[in-house]
PDB file of N, CA and C in Angstrom:
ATOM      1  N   UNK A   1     185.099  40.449 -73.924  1.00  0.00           N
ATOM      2  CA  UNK A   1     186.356  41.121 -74.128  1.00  0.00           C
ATOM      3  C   UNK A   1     187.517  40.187 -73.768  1.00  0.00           C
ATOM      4  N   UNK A   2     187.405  39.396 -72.597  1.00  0.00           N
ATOM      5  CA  UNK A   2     188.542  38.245 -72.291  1.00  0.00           C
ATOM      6  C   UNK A   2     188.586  37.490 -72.955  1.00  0.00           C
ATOM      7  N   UNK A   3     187.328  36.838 -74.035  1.00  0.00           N
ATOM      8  CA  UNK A   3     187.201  35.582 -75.022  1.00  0.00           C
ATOM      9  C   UNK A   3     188.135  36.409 -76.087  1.00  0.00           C
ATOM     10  N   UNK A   4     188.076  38.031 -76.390  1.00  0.00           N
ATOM     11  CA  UNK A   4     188.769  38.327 -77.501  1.00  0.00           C
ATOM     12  C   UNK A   4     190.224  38.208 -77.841  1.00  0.00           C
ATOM     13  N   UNK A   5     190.534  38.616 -76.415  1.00  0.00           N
ATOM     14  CA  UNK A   5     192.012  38.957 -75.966  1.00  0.00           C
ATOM     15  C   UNK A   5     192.499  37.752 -75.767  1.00  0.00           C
ATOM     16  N   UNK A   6     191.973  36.510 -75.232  1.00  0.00           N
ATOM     17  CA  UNK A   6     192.779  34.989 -75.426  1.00  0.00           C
ATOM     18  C   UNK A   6     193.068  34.595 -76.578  1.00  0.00           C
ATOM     19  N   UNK A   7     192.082  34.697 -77.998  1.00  0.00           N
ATOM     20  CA  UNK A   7     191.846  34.275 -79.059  1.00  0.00           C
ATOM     21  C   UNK A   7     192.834  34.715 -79.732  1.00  0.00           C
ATOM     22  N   UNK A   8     193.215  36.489 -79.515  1.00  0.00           N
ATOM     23  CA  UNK A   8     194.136  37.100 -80.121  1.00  0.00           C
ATOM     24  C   UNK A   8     195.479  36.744 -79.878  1.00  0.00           C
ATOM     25  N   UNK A   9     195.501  35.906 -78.160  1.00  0.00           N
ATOM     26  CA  UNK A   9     196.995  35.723 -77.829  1.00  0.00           C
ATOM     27  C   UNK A   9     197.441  34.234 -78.195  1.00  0.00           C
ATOM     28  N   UNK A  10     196.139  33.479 -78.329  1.00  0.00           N
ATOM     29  CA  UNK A  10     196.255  32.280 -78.808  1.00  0.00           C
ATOM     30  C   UNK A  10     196.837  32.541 -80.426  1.00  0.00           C
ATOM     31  N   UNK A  11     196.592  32.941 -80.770  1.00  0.00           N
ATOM     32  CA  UNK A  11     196.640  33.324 -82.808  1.00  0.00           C
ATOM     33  C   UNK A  11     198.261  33.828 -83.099  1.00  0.00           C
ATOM     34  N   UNK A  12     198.362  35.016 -81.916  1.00  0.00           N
ATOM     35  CA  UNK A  12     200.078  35.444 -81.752  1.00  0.00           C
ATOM     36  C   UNK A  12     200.737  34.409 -81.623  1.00  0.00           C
ATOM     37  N   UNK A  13     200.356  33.477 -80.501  1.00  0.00           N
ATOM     38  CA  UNK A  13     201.560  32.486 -80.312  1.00  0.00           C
ATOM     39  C   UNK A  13     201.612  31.200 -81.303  1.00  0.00           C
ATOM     40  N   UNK A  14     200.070  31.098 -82.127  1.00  0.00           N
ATOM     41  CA  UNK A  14     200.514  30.030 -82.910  1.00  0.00           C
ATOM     42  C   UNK A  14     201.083  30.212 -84.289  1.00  0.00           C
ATOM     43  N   UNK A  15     201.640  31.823 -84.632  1.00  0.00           N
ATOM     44  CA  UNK A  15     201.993  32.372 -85.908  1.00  0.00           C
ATOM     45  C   UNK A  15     203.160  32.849 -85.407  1.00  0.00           C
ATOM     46  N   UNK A  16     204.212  32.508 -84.119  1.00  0.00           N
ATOM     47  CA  UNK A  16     204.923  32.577 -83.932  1.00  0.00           C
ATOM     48  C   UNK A  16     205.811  31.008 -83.953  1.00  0.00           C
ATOM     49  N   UNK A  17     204.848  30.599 -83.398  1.00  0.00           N
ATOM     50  CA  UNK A  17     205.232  28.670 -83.835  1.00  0.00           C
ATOM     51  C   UNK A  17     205.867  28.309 -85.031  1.00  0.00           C
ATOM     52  N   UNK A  18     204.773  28.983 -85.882  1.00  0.00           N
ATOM     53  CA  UNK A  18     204.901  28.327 -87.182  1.00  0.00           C
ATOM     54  C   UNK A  18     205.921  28.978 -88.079  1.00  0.00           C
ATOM     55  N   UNK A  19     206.708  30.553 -87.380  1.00  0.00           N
ATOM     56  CA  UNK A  19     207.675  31.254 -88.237  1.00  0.00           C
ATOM     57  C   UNK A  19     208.486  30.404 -87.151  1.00  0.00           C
ATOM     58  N   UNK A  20     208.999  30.316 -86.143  1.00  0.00           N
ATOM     59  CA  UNK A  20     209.838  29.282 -85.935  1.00  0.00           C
ATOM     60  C   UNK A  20     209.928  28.097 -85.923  1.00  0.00           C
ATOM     61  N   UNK A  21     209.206  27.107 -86.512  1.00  0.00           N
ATOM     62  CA  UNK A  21     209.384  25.938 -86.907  1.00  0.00           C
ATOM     63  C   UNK A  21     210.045  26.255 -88.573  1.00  0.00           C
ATOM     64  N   UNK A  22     209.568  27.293 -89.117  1.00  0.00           N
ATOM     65  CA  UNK A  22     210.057  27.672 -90.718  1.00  0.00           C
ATOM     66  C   UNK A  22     211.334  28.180 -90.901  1.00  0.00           C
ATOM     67  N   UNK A  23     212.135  28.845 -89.473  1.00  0.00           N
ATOM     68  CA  UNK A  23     213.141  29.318 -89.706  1.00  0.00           C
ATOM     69  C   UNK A  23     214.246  27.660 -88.905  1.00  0.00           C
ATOM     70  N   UNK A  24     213.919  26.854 -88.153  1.00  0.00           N
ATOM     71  CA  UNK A  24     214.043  25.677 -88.385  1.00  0.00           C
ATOM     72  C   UNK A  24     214.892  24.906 -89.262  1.00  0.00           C
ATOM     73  N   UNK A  25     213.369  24.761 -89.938  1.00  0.00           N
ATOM     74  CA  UNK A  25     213.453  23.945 -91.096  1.00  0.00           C
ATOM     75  C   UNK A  25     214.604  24.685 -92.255  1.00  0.00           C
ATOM     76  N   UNK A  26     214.518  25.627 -91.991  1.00  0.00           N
ATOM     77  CA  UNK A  26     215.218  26.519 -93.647  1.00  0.00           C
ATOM     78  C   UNK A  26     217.017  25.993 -93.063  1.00  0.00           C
ATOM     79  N   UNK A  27     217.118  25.907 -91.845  1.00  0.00           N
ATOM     80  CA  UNK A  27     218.474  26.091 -91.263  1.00  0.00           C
ATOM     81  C   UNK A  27     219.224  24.828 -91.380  1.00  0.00           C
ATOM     82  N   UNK A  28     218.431  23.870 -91.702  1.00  0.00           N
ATOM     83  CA  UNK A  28     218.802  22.395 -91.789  1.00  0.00           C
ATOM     84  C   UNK A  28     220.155  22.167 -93.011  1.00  0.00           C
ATOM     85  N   UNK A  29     220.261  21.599 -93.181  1.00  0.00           N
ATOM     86  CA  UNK A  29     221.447  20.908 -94.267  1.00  0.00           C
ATOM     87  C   UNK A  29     220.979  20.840 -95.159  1.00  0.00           C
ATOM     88  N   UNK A  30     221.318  20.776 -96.449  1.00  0.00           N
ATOM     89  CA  UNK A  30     220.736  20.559 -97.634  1.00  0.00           C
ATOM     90  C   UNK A  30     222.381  20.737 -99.087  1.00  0.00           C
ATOM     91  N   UNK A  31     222.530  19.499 -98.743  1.00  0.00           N
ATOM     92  CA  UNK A  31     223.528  19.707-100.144  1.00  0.00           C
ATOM     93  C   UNK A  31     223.021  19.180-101.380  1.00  0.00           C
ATOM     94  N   UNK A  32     224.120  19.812-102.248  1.00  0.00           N
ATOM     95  CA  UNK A  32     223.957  19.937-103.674  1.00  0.00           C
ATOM     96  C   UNK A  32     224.108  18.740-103.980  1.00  0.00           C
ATOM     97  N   UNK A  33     223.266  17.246-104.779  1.00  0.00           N
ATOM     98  CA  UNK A  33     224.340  15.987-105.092  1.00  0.00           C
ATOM     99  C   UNK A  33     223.812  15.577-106.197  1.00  0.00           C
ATOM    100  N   UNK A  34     224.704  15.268-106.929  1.00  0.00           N
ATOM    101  CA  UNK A  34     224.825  14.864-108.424  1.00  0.00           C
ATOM    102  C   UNK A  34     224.545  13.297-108.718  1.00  0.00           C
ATOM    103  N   UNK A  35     223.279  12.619-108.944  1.00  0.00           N
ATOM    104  CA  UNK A  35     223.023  10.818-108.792  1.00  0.00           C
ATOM    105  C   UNK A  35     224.699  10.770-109.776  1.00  0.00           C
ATOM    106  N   UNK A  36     224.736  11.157-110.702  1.00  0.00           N
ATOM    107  CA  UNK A  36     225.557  10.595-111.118  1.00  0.00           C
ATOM    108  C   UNK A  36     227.022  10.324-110.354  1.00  0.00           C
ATOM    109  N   UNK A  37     227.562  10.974-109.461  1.00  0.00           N
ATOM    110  CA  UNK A  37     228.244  10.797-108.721  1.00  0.00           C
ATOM    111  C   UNK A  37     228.171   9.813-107.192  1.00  0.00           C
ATOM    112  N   UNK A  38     227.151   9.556-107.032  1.00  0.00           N
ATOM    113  CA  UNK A  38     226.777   8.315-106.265  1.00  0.00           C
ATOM    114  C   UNK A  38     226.928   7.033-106.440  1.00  0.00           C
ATOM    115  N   UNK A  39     227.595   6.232-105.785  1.00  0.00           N
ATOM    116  CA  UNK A  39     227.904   4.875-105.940  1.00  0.00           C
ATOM    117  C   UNK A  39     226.595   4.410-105.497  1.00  0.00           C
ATOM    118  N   UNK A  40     226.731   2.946-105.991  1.00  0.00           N
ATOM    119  CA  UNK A  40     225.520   1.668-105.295  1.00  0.00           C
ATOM    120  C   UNK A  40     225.600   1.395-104.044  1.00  0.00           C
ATOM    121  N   UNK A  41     224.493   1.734-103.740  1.00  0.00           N
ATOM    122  CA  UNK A  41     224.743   1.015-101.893  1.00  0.00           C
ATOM    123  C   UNK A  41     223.381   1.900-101.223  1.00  0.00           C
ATOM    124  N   UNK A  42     223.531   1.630-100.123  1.00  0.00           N
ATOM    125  CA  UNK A  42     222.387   1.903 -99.379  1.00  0.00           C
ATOM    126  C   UNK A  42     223.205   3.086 -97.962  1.00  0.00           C
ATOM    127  N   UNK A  43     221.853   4.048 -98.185  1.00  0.00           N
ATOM    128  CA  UNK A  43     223.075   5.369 -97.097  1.00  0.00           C
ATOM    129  C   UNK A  43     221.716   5.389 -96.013  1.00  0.00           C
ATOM    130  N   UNK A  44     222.162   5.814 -94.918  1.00  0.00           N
ATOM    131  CA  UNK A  44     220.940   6.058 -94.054  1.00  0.00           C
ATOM    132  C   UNK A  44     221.622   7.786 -93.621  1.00  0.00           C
ATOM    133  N   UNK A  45     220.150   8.581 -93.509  1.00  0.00           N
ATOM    134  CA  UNK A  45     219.898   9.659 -92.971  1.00  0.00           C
ATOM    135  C   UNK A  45     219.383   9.597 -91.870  1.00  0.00           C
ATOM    136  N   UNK A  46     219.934  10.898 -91.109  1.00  0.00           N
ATOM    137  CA  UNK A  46     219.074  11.172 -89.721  1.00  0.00           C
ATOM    138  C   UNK A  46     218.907  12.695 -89.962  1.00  0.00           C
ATOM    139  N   UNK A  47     217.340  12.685 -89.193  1.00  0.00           N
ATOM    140  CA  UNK A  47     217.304  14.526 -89.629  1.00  0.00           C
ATOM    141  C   UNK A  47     216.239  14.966 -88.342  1.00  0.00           C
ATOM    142  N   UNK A  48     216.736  15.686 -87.181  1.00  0.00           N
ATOM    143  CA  UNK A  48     215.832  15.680 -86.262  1.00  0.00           C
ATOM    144  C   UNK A  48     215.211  16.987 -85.743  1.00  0.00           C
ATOM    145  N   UNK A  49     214.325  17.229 -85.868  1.00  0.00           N
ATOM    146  CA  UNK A  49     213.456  18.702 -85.208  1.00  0.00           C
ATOM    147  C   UNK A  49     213.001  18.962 -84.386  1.00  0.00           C
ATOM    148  N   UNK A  50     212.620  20.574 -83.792  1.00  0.00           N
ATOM    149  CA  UNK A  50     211.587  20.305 -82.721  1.00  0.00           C
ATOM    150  C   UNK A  50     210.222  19.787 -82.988  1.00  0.00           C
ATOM    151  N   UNK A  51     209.818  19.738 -84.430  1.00  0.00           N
ATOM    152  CA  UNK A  51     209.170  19.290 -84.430  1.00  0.00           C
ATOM    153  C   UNK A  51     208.548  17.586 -85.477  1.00  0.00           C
ATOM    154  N   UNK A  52     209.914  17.400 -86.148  1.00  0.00           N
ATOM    155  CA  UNK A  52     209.761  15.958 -86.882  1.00  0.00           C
ATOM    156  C   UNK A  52     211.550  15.343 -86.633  1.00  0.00           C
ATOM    157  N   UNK A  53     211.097  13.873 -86.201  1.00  0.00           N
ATOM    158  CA  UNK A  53     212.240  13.003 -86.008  1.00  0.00           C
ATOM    159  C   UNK A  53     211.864  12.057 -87.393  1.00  0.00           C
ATOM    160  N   UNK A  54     212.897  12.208 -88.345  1.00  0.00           N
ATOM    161  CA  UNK A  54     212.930  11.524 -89.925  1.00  0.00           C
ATOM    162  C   UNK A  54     214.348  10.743 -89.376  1.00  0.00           C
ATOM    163  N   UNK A  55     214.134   9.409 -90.149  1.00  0.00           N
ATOM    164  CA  UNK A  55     215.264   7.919 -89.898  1.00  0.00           C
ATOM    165  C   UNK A  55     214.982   7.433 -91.477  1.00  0.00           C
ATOM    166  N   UNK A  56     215.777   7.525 -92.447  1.00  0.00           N
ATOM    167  CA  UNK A  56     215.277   7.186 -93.630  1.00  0.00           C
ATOM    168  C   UNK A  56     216.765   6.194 -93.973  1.00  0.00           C
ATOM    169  N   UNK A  57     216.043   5.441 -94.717  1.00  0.00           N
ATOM    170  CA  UNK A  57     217.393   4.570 -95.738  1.00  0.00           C
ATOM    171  C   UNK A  57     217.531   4.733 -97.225  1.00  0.00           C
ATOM    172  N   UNK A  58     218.355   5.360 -98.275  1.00  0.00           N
ATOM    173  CA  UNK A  58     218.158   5.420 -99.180  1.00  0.00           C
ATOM    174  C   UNK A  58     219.202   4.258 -99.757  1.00  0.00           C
ATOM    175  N   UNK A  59     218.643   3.890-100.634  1.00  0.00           N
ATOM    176  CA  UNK A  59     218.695   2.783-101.874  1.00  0.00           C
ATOM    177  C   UNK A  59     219.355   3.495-103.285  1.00  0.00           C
ATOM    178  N   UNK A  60     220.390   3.361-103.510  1.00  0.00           N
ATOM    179  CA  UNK A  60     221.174   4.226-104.896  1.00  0.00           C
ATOM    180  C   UNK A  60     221.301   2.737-106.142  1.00  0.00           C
ATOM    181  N   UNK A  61     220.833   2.662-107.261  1.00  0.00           N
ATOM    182  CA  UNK A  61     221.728   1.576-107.805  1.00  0.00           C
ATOM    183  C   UNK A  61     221.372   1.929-109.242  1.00  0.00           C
ATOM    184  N   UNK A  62     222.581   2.079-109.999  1.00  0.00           N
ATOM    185  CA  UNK A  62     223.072   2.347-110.899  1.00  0.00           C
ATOM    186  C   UNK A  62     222.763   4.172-111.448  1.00  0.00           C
ATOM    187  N   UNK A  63     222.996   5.051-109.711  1.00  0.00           N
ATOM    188  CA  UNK A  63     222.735   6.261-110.321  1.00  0.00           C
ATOM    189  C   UNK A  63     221.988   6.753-109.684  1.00  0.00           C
ATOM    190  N   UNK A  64     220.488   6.168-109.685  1.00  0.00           N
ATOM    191  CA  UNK A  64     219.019   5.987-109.127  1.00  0.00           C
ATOM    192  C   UNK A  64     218.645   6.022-108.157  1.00  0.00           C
ATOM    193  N   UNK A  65     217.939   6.429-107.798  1.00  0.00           N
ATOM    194  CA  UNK A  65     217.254   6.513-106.619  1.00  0.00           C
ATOM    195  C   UNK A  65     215.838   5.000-106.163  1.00  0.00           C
ATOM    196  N   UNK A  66     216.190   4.224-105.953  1.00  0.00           N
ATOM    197  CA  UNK A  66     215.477   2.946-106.303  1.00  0.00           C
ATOM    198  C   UNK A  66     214.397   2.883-104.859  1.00  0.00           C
ATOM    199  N   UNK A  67     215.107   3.373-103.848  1.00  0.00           N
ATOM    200  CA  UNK A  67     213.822   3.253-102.889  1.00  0.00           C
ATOM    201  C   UNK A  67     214.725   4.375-101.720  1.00  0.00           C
ATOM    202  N   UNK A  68     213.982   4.919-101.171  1.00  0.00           N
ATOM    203  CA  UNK A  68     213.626   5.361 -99.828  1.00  0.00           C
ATOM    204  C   UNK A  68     212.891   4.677 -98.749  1.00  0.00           C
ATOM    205  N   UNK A  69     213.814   3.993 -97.534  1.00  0.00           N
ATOM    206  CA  UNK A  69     212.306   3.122 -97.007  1.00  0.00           C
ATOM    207  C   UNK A  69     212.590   4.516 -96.007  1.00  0.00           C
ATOM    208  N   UNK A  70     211.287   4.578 -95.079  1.00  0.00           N
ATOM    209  CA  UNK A  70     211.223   5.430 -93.601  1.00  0.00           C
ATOM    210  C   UNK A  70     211.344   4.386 -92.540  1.00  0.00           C
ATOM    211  N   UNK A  71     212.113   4.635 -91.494  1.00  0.00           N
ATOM    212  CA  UNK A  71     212.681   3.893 -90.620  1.00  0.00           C
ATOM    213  C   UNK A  71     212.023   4.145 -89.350  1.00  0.00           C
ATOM    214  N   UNK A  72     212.136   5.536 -89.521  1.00  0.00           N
ATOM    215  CA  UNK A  72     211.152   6.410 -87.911  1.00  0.00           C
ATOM    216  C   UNK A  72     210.817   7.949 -88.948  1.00  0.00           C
ATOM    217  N   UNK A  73     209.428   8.382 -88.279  1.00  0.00           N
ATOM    218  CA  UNK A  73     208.557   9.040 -88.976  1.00  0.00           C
ATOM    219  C   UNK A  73     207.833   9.525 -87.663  1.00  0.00           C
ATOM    220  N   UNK A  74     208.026  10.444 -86.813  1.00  0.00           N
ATOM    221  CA  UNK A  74     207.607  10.822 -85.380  1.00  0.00           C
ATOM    222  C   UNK A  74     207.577  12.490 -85.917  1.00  0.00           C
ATOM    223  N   UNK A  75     206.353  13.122 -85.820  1.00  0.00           N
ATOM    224  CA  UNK A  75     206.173  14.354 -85.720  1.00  0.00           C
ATOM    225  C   UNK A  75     204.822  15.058 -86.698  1.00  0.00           C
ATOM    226  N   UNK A  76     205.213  15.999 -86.913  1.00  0.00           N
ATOM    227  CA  UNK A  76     204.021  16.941 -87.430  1.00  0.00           C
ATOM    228  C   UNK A  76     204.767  16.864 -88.894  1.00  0.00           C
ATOM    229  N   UNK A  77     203.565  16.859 -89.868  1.00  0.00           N
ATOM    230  CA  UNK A  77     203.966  16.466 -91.365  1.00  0.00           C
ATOM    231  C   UNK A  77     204.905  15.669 -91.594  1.00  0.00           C
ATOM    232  N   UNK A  78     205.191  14.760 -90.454  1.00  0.00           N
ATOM    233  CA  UNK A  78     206.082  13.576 -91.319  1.00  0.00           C
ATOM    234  C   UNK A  78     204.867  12.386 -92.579  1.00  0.00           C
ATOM    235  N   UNK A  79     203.861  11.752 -91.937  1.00  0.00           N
ATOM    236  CA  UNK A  79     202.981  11.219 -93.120  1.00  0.00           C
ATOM    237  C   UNK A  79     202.764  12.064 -93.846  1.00  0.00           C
ATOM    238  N   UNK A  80     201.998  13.542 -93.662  1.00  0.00           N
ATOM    239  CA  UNK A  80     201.462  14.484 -94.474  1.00  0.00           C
ATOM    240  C   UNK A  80     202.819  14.410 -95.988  1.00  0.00           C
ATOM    241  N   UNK A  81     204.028  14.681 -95.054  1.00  0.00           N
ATOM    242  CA  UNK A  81     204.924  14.737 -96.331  1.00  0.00           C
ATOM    243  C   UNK A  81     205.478  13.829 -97.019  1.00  0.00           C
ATOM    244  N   UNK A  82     205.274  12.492 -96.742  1.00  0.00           N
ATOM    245  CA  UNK A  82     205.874  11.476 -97.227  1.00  0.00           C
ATOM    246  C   UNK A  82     205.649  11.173 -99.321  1.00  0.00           C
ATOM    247  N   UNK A  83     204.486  11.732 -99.194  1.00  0.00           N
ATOM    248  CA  UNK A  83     204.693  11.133-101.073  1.00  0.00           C
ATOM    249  C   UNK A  83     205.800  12.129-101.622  1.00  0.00           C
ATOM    250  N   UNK A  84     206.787  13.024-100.748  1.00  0.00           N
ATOM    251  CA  UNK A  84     207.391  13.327-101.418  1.00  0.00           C
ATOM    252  C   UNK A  84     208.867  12.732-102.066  1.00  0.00           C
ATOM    253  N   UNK A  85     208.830  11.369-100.925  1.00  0.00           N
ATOM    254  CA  UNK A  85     209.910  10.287-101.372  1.00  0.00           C
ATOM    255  C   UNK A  85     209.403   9.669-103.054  1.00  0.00           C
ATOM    256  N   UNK A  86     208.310   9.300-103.586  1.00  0.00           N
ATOM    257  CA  UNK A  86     207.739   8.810-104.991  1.00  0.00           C
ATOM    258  C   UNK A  86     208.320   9.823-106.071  1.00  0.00           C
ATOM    259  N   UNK A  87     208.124  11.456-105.415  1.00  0.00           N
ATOM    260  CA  UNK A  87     208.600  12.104-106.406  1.00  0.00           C
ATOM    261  C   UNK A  87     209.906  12.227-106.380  1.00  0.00           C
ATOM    262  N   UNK A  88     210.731  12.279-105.552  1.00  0.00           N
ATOM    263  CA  UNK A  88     212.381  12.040-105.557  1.00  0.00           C
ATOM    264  C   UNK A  88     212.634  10.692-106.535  1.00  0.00           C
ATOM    265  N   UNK A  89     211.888  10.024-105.921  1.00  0.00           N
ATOM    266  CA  UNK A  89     212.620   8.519-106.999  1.00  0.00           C
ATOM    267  C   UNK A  89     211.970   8.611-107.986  1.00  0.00           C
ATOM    268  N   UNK A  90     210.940   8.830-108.430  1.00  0.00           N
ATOM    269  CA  UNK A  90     210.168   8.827-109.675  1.00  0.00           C
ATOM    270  C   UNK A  90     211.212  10.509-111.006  1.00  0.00           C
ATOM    271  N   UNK A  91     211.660  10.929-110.471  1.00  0.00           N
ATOM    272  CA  UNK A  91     212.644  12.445-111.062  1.00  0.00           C
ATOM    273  C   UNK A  91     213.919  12.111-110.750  1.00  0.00           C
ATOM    274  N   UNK A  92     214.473  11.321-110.069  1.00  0.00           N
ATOM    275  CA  UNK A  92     216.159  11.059-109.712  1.00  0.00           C
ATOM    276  C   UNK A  92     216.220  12.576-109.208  1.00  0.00           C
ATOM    277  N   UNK A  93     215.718  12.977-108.170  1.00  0.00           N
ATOM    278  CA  UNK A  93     216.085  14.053-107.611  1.00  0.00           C
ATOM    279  C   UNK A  93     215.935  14.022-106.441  1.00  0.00           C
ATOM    280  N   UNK A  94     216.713  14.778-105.315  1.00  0.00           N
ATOM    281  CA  UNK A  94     216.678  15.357-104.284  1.00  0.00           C
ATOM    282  C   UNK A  94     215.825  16.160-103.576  1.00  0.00           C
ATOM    283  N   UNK A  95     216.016  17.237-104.234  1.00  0.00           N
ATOM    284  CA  UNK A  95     215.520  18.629-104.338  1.00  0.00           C
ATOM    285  C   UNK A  95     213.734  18.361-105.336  1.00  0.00           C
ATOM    286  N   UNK A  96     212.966  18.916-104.956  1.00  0.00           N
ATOM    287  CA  UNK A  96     211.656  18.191-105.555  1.00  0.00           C
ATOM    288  C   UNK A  96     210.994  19.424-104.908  1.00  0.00           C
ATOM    289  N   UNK A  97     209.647  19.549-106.098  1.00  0.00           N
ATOM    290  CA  UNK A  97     208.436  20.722-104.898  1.00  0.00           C
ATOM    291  C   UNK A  97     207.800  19.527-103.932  1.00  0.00           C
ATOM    292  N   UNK A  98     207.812  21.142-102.535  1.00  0.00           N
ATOM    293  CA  UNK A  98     206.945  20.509-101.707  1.00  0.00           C
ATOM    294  C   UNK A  98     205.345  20.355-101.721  1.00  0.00           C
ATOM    295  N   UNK A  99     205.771  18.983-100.871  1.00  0.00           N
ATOM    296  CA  UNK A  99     203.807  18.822-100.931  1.00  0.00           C
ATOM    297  C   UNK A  99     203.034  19.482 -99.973  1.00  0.00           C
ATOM    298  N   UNK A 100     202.050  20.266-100.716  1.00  0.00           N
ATOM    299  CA  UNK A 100     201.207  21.183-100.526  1.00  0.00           C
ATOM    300  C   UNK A 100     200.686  20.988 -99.271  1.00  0.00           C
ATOM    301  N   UNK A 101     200.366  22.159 -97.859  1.00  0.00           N
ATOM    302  CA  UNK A 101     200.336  21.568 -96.660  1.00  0.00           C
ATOM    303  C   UNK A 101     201.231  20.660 -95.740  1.00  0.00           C
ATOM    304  N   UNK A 102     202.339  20.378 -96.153  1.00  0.00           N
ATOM    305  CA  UNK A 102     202.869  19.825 -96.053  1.00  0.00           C
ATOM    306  C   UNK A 102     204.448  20.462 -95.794  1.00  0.00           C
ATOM    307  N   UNK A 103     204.540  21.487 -96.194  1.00  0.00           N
ATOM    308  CA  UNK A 103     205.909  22.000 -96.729  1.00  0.00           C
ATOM    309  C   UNK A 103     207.199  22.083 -95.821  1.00  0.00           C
ATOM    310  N   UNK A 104     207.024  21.829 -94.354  1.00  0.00           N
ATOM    311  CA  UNK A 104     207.940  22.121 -92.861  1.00  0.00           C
ATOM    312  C   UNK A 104     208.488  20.248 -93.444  1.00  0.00           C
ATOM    313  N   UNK A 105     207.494  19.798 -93.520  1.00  0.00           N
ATOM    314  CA  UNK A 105     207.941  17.673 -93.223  1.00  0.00           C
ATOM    315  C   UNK A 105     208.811  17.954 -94.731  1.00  0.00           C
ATOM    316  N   UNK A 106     208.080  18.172 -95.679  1.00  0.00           N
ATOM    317  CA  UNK A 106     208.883  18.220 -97.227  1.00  0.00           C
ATOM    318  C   UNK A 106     210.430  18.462 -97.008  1.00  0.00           C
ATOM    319  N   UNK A 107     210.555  19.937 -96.405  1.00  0.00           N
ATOM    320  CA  UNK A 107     211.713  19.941 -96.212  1.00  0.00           C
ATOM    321  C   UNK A 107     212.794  19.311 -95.511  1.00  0.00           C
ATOM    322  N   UNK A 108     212.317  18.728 -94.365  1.00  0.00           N
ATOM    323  CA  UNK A 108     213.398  17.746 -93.537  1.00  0.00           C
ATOM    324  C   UNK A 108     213.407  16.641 -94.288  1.00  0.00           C
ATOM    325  N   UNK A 109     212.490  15.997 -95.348  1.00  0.00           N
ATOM    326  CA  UNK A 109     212.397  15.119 -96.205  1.00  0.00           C
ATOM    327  C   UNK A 109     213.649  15.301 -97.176  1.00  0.00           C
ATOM    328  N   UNK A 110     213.945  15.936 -97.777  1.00  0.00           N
ATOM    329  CA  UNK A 110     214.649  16.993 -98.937  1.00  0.00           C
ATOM    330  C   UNK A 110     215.898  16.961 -98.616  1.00  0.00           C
ATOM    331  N   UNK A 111     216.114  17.854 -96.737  1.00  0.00           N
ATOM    332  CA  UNK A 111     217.375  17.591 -95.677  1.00  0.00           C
ATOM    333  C   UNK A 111     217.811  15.977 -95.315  1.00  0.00           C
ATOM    334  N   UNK A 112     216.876  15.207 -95.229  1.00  0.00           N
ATOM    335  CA  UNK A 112     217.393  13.722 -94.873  1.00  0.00           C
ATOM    336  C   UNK A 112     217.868  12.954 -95.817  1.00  0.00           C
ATOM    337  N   UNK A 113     217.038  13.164 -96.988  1.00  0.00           N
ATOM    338  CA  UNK A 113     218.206  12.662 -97.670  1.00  0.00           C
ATOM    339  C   UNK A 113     219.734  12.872 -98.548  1.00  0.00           C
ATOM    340  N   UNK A 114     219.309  14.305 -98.439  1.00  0.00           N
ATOM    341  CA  UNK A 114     220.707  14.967 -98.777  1.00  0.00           C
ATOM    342  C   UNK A 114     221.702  14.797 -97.728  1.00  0.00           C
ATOM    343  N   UNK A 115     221.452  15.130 -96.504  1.00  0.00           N
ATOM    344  CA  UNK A 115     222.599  14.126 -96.053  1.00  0.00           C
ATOM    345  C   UNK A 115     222.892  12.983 -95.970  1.00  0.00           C
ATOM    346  N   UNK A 116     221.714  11.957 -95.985  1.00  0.00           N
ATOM    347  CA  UNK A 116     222.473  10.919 -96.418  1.00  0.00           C
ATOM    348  C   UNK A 116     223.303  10.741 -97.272  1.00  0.00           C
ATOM    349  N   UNK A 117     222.853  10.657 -98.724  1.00  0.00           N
ATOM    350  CA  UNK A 117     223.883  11.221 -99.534  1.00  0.00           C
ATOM    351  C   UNK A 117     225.235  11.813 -99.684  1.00  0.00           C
ATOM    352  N   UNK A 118     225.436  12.714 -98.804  1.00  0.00           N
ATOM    353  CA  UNK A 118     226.778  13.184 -98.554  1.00  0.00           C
ATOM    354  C   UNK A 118     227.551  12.885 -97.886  1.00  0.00           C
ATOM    355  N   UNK A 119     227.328  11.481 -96.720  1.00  0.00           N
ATOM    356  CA  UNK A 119     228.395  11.078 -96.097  1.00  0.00           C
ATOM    357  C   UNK A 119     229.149  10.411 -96.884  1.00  0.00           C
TER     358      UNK A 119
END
């Protein structure tokens, strides 16, 4: 009966984790940005959580999205989410679906570089 009742309080608190790491993530920054309105040059993002610290540099030239390097990558689904930088530059987009399992890192991914972008 005590193995049940830990298991159950263990399960509460880790489905409480995970709606607050989600309400988090949703709260972050995320602007609207148009490549075409982006000059050439290189912008750096910072995007930090309780649970992922993202340091990214984005690369703009002629419009494009030419590279994303990661600078610092410290937390839970930061690797898990990373191929979602290939699909940003591979679509000239921002905004991109998240990768599957992945979806808390996707989004600070999504948030980091949209603000970069917008300074």
């Amino acid at each position: 009966m005590l193995l049940a009742l830990i298991c159950l309080m263990a399960g509460g608190w880790h489905v409480a984790r995970k709606k607050a790491r989600l309400r988090e993530a949703s709260s972050l920054p995320y602007y609207k940005i148009e490549m075409s309105q982006i000059a050439d040059g290189q912008y750096e993002g910072r995007t930090n959580t309780s649970f992922l610290h993202l340091h990214l540099m984005v690369t703009v030239e002629n419009h494009q999205l030419k590279n994303i390097e990661v600078l610092e990558n410290d937390g839970l689904d930061g690797e898990t989410a990373k191929p979602i930088i290939q699909e940003m530059i591979k679509q000239n987009k921002i905004v991109v679906p998240a990768i599957k399992g992945a979806e808390l890192g996707s989004l600070v991914y999504i948030s980091c570089v949209s603000t970069a972008l917008s300074l």
